[in-house]
PDB file of N, CA and C in Angstrom:
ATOM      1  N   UNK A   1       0.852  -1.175   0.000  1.00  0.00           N
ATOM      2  CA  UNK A   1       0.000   0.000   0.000  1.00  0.00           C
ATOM      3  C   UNK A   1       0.899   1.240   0.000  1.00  0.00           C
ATOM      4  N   UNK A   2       0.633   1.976  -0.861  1.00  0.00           N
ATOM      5  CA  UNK A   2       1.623   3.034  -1.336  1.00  0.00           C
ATOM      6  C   UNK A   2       1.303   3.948  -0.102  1.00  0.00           C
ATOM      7  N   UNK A   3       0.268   4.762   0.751  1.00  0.00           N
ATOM      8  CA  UNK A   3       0.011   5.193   1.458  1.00  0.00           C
ATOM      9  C   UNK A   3       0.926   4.589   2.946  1.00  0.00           C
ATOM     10  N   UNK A   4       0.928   3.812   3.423  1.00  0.00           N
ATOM     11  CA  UNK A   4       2.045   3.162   4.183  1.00  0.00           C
ATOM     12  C   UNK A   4       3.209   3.107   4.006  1.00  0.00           C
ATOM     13  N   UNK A   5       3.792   2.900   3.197  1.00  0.00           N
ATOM     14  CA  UNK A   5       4.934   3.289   2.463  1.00  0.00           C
ATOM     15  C   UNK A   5       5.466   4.737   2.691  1.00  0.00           C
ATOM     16  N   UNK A   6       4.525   5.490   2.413  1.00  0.00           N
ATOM     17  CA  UNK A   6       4.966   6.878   1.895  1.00  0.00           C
ATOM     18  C   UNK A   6       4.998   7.429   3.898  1.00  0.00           C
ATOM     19  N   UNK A   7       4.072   6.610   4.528  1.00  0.00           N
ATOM     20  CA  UNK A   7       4.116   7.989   5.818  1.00  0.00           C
ATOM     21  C   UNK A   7       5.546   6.501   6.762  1.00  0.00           C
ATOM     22  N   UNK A   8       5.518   5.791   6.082  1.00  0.00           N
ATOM     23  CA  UNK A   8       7.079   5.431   6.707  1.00  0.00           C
ATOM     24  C   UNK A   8       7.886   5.869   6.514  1.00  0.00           C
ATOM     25  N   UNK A   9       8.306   6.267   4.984  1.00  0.00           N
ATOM     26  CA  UNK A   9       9.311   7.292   4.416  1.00  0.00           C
ATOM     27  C   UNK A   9       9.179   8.450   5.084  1.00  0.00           C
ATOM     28  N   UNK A  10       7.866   9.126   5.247  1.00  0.00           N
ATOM     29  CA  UNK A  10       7.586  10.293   6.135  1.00  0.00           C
ATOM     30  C   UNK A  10       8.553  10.739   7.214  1.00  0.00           C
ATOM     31  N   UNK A  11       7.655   9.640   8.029  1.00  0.00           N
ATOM     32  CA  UNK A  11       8.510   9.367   9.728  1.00  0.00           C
ATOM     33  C   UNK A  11      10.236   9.550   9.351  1.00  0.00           C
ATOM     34  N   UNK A  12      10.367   8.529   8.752  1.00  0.00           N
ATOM     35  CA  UNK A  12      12.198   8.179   8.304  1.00  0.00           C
ATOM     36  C   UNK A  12      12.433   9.603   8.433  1.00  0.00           C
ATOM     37  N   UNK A  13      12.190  10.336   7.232  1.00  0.00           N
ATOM     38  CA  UNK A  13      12.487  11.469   7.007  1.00  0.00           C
ATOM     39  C   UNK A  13      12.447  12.679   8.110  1.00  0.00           C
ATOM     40  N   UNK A  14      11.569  12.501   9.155  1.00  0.00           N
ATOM     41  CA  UNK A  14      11.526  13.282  10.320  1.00  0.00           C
ATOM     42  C   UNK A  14      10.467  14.281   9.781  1.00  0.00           C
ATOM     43  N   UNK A  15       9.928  14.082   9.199  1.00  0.00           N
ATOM     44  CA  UNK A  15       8.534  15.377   8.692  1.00  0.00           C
ATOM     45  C   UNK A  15       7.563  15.389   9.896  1.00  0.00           C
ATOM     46  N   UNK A  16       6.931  16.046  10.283  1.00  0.00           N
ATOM     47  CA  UNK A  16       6.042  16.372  11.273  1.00  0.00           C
ATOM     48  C   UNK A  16       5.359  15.466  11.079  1.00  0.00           C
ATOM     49  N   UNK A  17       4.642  15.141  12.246  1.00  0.00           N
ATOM     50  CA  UNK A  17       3.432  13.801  12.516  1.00  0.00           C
ATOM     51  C   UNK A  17       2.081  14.256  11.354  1.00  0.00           C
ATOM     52  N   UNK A  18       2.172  15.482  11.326  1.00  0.00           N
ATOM     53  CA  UNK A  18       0.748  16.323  10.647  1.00  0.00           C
ATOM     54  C   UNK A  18       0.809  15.691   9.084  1.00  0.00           C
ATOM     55  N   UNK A  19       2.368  15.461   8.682  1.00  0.00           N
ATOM     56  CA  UNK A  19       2.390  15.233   6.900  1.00  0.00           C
ATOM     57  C   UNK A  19       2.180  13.825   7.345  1.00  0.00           C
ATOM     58  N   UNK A  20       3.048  13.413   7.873  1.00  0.00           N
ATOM     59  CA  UNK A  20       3.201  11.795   8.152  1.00  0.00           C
ATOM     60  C   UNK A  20       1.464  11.064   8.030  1.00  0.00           C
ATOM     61  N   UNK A  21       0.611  11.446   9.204  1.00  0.00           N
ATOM     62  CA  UNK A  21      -0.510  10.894   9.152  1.00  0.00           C
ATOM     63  C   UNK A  21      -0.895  11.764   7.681  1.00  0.00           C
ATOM     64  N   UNK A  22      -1.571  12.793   7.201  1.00  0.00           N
ATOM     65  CA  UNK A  22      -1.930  13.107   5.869  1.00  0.00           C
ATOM     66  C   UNK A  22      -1.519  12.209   5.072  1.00  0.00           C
ATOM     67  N   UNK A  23      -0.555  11.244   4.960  1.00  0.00           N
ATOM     68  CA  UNK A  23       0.388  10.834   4.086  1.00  0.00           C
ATOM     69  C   UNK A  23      -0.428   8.828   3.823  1.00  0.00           C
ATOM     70  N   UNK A  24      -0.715   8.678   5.351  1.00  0.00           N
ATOM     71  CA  UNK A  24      -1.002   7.310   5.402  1.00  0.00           C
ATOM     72  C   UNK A  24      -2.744   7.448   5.252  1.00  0.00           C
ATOM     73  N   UNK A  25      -3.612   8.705   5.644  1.00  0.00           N
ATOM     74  CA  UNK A  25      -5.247   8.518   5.854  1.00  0.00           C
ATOM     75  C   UNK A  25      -5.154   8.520   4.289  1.00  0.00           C
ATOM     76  N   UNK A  26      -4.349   9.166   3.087  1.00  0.00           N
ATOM     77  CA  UNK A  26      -4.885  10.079   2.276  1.00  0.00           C
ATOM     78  C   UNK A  26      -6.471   9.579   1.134  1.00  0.00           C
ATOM     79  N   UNK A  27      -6.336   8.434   1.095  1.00  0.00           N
ATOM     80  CA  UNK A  27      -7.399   7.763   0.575  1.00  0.00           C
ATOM     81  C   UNK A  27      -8.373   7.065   1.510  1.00  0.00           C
ATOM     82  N   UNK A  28      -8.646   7.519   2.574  1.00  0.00           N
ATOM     83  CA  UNK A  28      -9.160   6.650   3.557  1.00  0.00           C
ATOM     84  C   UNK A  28     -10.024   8.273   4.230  1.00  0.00           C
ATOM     85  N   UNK A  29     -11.395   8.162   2.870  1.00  0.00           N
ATOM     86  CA  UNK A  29     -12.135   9.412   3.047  1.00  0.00           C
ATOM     87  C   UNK A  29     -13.159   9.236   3.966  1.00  0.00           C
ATOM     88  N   UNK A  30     -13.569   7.671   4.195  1.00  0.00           N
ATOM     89  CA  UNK A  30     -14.818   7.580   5.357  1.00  0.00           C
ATOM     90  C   UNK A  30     -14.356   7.545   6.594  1.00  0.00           C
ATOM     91  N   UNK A  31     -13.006   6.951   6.922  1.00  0.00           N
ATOM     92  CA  UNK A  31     -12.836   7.405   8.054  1.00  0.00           C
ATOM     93  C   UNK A  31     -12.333   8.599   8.237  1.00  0.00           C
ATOM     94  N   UNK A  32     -12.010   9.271   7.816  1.00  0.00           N
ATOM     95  CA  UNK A  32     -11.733  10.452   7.636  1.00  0.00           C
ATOM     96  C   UNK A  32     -13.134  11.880   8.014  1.00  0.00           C
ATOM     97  N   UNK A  33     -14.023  11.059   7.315  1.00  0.00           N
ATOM     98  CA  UNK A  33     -15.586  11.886   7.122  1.00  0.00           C
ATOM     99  C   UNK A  33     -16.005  11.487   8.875  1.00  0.00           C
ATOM    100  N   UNK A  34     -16.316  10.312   9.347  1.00  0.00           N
ATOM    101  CA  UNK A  34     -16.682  10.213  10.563  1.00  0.00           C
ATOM    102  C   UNK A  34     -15.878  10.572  12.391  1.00  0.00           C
ATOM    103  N   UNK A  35     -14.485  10.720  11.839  1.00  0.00           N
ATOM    104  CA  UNK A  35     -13.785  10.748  12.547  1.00  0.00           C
ATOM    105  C   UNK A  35     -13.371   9.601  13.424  1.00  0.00           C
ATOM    106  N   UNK A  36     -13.563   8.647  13.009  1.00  0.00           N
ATOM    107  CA  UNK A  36     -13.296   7.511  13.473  1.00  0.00           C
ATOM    108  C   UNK A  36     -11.840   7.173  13.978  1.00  0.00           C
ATOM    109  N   UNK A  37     -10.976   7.712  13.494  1.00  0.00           N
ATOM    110  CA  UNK A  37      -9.242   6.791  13.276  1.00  0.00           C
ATOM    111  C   UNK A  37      -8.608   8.075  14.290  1.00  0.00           C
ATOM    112  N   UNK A  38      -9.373   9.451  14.609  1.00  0.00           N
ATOM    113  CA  UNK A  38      -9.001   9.941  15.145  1.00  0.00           C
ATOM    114  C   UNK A  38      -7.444  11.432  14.414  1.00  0.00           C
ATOM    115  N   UNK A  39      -7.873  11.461  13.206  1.00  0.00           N
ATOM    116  CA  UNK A  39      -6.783  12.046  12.483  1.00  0.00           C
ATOM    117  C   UNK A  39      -7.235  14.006  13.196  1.00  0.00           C
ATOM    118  N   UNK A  40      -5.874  13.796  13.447  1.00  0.00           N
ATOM    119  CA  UNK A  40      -5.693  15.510  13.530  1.00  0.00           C
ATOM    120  C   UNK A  40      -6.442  16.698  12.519  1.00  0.00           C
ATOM    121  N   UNK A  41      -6.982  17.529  12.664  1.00  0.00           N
ATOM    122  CA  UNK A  41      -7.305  18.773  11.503  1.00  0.00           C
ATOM    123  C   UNK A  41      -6.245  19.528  11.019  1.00  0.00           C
ATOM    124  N   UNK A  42      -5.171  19.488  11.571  1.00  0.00           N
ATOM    125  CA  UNK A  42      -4.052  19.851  10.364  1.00  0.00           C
ATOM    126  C   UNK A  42      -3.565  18.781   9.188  1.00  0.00           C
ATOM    127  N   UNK A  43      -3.953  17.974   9.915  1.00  0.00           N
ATOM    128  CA  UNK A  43      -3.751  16.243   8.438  1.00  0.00           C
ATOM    129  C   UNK A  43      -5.047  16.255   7.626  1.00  0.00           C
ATOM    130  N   UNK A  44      -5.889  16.159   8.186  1.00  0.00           N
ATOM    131  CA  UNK A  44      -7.562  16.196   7.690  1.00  0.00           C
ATOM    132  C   UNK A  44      -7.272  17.395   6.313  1.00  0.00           C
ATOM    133  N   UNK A  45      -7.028  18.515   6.956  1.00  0.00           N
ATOM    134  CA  UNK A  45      -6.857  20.124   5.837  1.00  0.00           C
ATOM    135  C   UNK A  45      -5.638  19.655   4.827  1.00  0.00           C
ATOM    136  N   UNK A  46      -4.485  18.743   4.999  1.00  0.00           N
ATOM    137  CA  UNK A  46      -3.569  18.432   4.580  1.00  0.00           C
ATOM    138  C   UNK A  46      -3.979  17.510   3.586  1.00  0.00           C
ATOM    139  N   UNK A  47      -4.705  16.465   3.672  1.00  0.00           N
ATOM    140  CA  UNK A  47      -5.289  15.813   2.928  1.00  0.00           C
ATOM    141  C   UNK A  47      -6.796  16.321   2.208  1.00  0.00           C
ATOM    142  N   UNK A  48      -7.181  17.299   1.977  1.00  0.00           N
ATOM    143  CA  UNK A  48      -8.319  18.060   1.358  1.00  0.00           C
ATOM    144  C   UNK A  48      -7.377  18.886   0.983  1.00  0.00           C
ATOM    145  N   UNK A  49      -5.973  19.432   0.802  1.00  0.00           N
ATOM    146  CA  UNK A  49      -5.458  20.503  -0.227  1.00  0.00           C
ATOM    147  C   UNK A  49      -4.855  19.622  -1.116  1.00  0.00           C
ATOM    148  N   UNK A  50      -4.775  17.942  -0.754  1.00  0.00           N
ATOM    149  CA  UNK A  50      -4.216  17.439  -1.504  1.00  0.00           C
ATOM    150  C   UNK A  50      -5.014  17.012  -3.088  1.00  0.00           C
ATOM    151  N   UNK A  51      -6.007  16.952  -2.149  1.00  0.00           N
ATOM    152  CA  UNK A  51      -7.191  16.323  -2.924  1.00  0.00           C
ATOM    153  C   UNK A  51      -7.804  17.778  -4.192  1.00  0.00           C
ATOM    154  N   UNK A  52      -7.864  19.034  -3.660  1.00  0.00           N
ATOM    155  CA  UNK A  52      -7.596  20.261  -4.382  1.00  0.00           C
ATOM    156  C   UNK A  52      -6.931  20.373  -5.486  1.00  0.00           C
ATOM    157  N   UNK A  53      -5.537  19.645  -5.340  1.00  0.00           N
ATOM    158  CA  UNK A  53      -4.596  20.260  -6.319  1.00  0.00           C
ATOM    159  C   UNK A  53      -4.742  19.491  -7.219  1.00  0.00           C
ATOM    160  N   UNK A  54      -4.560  18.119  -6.656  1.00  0.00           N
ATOM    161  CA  UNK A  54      -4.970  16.806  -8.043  1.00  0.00           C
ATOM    162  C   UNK A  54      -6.046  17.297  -8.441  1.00  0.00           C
ATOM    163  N   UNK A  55      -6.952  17.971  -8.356  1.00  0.00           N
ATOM    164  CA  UNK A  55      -8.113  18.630  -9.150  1.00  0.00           C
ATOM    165  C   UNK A  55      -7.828  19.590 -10.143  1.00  0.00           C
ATOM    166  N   UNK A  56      -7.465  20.732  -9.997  1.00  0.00           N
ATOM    167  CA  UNK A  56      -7.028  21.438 -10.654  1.00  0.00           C
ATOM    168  C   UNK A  56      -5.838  21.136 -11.342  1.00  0.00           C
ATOM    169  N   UNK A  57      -4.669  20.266 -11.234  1.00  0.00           N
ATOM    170  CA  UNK A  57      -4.121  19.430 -12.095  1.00  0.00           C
ATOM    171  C   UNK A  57      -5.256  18.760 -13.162  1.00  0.00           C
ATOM    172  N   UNK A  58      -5.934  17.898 -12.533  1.00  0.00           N
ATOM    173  CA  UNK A  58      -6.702  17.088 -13.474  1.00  0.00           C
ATOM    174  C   UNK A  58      -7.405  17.981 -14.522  1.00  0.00           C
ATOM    175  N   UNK A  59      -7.795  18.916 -13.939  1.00  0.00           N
ATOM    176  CA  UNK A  59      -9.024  20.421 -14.846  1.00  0.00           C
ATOM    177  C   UNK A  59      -8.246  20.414 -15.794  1.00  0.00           C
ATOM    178  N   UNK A  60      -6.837  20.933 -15.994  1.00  0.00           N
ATOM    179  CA  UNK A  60      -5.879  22.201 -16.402  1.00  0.00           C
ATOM    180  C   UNK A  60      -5.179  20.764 -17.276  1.00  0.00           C
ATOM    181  N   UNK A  61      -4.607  20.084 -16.851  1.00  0.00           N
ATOM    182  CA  UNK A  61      -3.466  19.076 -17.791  1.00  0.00           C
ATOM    183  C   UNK A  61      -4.549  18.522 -18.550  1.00  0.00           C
ATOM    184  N   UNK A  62      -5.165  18.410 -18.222  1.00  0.00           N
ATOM    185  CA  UNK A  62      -5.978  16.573 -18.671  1.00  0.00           C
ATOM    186  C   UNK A  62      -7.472  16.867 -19.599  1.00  0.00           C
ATOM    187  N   UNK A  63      -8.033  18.093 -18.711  1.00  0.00           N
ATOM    188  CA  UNK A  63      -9.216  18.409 -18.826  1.00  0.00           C
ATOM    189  C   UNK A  63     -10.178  17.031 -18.434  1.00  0.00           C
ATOM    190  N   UNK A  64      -9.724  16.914 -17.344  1.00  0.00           N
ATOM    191  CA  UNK A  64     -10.758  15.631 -16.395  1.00  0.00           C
ATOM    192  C   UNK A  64     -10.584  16.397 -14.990  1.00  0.00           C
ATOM    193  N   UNK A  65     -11.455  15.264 -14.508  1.00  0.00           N
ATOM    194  CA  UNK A  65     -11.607  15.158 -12.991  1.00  0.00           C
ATOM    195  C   UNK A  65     -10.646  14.352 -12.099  1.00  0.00           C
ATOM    196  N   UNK A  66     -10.206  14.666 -11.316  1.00  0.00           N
ATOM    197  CA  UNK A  66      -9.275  13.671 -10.691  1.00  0.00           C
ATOM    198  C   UNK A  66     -10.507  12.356 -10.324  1.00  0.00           C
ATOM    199  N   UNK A  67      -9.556  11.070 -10.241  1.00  0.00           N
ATOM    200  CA  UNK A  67     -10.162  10.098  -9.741  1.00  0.00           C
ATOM    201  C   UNK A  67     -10.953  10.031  -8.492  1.00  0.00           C
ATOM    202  N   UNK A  68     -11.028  10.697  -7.071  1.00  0.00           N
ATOM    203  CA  UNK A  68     -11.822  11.161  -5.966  1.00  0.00           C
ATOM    204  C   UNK A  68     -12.695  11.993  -5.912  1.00  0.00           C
ATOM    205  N   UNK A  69     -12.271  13.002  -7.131  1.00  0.00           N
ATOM    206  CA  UNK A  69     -13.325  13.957  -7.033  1.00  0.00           C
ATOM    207  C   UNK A  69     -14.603  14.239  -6.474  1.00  0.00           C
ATOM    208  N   UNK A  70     -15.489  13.276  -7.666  1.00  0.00           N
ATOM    209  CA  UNK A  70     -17.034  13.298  -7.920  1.00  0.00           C
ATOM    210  C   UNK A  70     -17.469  12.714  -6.402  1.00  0.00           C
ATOM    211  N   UNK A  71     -16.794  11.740  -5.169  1.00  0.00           N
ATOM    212  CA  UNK A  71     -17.157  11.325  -4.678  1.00  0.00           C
ATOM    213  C   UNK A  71     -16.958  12.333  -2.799  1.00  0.00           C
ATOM    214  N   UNK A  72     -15.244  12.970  -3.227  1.00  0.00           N
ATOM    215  CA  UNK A  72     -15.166  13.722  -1.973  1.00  0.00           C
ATOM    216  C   UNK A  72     -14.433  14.820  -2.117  1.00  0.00           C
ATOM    217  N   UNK A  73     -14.731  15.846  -3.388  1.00  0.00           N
ATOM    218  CA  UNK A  73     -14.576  16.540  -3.970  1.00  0.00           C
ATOM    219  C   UNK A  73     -15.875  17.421  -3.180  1.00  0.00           C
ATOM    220  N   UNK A  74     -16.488  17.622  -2.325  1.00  0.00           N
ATOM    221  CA  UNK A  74     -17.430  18.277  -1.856  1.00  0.00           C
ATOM    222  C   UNK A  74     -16.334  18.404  -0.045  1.00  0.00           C
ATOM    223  N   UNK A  75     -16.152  17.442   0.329  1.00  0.00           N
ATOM    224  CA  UNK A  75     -15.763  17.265   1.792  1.00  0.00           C
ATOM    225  C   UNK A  75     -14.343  17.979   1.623  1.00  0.00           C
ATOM    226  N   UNK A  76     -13.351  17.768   0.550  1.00  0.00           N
ATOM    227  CA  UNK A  76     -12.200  18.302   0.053  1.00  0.00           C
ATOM    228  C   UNK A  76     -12.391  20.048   0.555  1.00  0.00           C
ATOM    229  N   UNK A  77     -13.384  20.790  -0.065  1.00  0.00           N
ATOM    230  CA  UNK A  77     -13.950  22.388   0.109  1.00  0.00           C
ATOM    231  C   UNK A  77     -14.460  22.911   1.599  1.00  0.00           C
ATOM    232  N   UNK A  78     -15.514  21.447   2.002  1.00  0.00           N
ATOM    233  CA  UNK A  78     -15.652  22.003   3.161  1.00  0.00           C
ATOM    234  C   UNK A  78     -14.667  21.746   4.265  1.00  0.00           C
ATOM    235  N   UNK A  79     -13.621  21.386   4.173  1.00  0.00           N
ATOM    236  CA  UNK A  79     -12.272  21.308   5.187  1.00  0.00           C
ATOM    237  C   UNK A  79     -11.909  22.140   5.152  1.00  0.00           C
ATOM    238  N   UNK A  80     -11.620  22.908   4.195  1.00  0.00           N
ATOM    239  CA  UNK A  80     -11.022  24.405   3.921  1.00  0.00           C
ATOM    240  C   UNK A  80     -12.075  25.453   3.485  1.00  0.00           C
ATOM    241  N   UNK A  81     -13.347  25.563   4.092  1.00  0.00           N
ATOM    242  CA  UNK A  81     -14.376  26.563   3.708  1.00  0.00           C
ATOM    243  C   UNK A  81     -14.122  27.242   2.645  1.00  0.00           C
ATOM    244  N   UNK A  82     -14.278  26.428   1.873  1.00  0.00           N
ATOM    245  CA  UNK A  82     -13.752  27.059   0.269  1.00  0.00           C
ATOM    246  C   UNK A  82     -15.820  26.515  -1.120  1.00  0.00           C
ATOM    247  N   UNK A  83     -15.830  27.406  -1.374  1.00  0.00           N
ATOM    248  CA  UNK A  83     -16.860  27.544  -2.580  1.00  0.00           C
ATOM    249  C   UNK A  83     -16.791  26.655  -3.483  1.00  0.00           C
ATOM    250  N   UNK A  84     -17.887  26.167  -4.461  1.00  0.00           N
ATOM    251  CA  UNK A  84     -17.265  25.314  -5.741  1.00  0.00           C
ATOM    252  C   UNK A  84     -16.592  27.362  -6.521  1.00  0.00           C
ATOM    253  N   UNK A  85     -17.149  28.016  -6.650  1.00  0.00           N
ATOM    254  CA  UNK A  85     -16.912  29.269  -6.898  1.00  0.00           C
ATOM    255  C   UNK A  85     -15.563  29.494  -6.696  1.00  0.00           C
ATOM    256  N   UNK A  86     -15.242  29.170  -5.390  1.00  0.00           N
ATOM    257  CA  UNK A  86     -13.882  29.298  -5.249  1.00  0.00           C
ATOM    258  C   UNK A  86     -12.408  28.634  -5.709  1.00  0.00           C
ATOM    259  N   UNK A  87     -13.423  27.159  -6.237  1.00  0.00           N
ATOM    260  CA  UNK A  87     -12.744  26.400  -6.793  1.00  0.00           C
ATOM    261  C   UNK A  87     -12.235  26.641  -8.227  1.00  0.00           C
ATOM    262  N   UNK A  88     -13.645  27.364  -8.584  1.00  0.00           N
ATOM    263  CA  UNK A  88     -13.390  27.628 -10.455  1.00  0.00           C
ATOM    264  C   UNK A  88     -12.472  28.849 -10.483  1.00  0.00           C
ATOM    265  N   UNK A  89     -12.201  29.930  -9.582  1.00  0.00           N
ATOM    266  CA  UNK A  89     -11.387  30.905  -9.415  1.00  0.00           C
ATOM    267  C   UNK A  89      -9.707  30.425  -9.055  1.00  0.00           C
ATOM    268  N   UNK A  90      -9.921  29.170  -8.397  1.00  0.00           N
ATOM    269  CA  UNK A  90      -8.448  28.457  -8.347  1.00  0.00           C
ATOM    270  C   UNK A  90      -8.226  28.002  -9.937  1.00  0.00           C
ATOM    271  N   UNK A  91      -8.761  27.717 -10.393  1.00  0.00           N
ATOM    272  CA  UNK A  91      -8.401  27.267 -11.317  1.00  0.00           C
ATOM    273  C   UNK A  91      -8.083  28.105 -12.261  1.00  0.00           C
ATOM    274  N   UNK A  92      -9.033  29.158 -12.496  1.00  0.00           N
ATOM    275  CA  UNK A  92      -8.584  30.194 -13.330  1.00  0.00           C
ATOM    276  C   UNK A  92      -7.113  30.875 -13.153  1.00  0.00           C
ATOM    277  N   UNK A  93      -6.862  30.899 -11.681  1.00  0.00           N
ATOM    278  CA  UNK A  93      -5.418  31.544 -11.403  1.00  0.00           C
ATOM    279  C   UNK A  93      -4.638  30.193 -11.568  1.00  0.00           C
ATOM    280  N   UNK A  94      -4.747  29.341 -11.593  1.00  0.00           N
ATOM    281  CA  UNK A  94      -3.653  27.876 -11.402  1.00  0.00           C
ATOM    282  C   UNK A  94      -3.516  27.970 -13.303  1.00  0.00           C
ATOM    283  N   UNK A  95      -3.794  27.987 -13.907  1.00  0.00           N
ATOM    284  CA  UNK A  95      -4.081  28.008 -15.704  1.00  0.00           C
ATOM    285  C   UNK A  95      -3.242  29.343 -15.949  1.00  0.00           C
ATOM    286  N   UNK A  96      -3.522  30.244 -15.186  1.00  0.00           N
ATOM    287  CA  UNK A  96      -2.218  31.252 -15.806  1.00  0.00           C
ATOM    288  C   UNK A  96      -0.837  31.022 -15.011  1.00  0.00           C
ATOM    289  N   UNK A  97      -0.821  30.690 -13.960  1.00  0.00           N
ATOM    290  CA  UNK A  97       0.477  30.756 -13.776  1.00  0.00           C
ATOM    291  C   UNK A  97       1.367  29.544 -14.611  1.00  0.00           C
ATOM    292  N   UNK A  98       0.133  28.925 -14.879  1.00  0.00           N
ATOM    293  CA  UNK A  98       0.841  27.653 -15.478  1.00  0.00           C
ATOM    294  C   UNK A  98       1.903  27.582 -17.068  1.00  0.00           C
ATOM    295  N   UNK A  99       0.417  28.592 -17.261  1.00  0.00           N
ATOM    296  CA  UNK A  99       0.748  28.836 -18.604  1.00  0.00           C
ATOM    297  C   UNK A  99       1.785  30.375 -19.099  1.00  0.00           C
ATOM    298  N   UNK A 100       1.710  30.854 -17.930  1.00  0.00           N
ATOM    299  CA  UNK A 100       3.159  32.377 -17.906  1.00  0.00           C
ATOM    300  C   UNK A 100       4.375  31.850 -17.714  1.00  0.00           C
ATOM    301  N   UNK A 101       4.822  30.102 -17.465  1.00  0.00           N
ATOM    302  CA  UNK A 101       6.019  29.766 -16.777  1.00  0.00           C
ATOM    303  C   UNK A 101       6.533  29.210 -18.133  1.00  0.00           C
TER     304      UNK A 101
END
């Protein structure tokens, strides 16, 4: 499981507990949604900007949706009290800087 992997490398690496757990919940959106596993809100927000960017990646490269989207692409916004509005305005600024570099 690539998610295990990655928050062992984490730890190894000495990164804060906050990336580390973000690193191992990151696909693990129901427990995540109920609070069950007990994940911190700086990992929770850590993992909803993650879920953000692969979006606007996906918009901008691909012209798709990232693979999570459609399903927690709503919970992704409300972690970070962010708009779908606000989303289409990320994107509009993520498309120029992309495209000025």
């Amino acid at each position: 499981n690539h998610a295990v992997v990655g928050a062992a490398l984490a730890k190894s690496w000495h990164l804060p507990d906050s990336i580390t757990l973000a690193v191992q919940w990151h696909h693990e959106y129901p427990a995540l949604r109920d609070g069950a596993v007990g994940v911190p809100e700086e990992s929770v927000k850590l993992i909803a900007l993650a879920l953000i960017g692969e979006q606007l990646y996906a918009h901008h490269a691909l012209s798709l949706k990232a693979p999570e989207w459609d399903e927690h692409g709503e919970w992704a916004l409300e972690q970070l009290h962010l708009s779908a509005s606000d989303l289409e305005e990320m994107a509009g600024d993520a498309s120029e800087a992309v495209e000025t570099k």
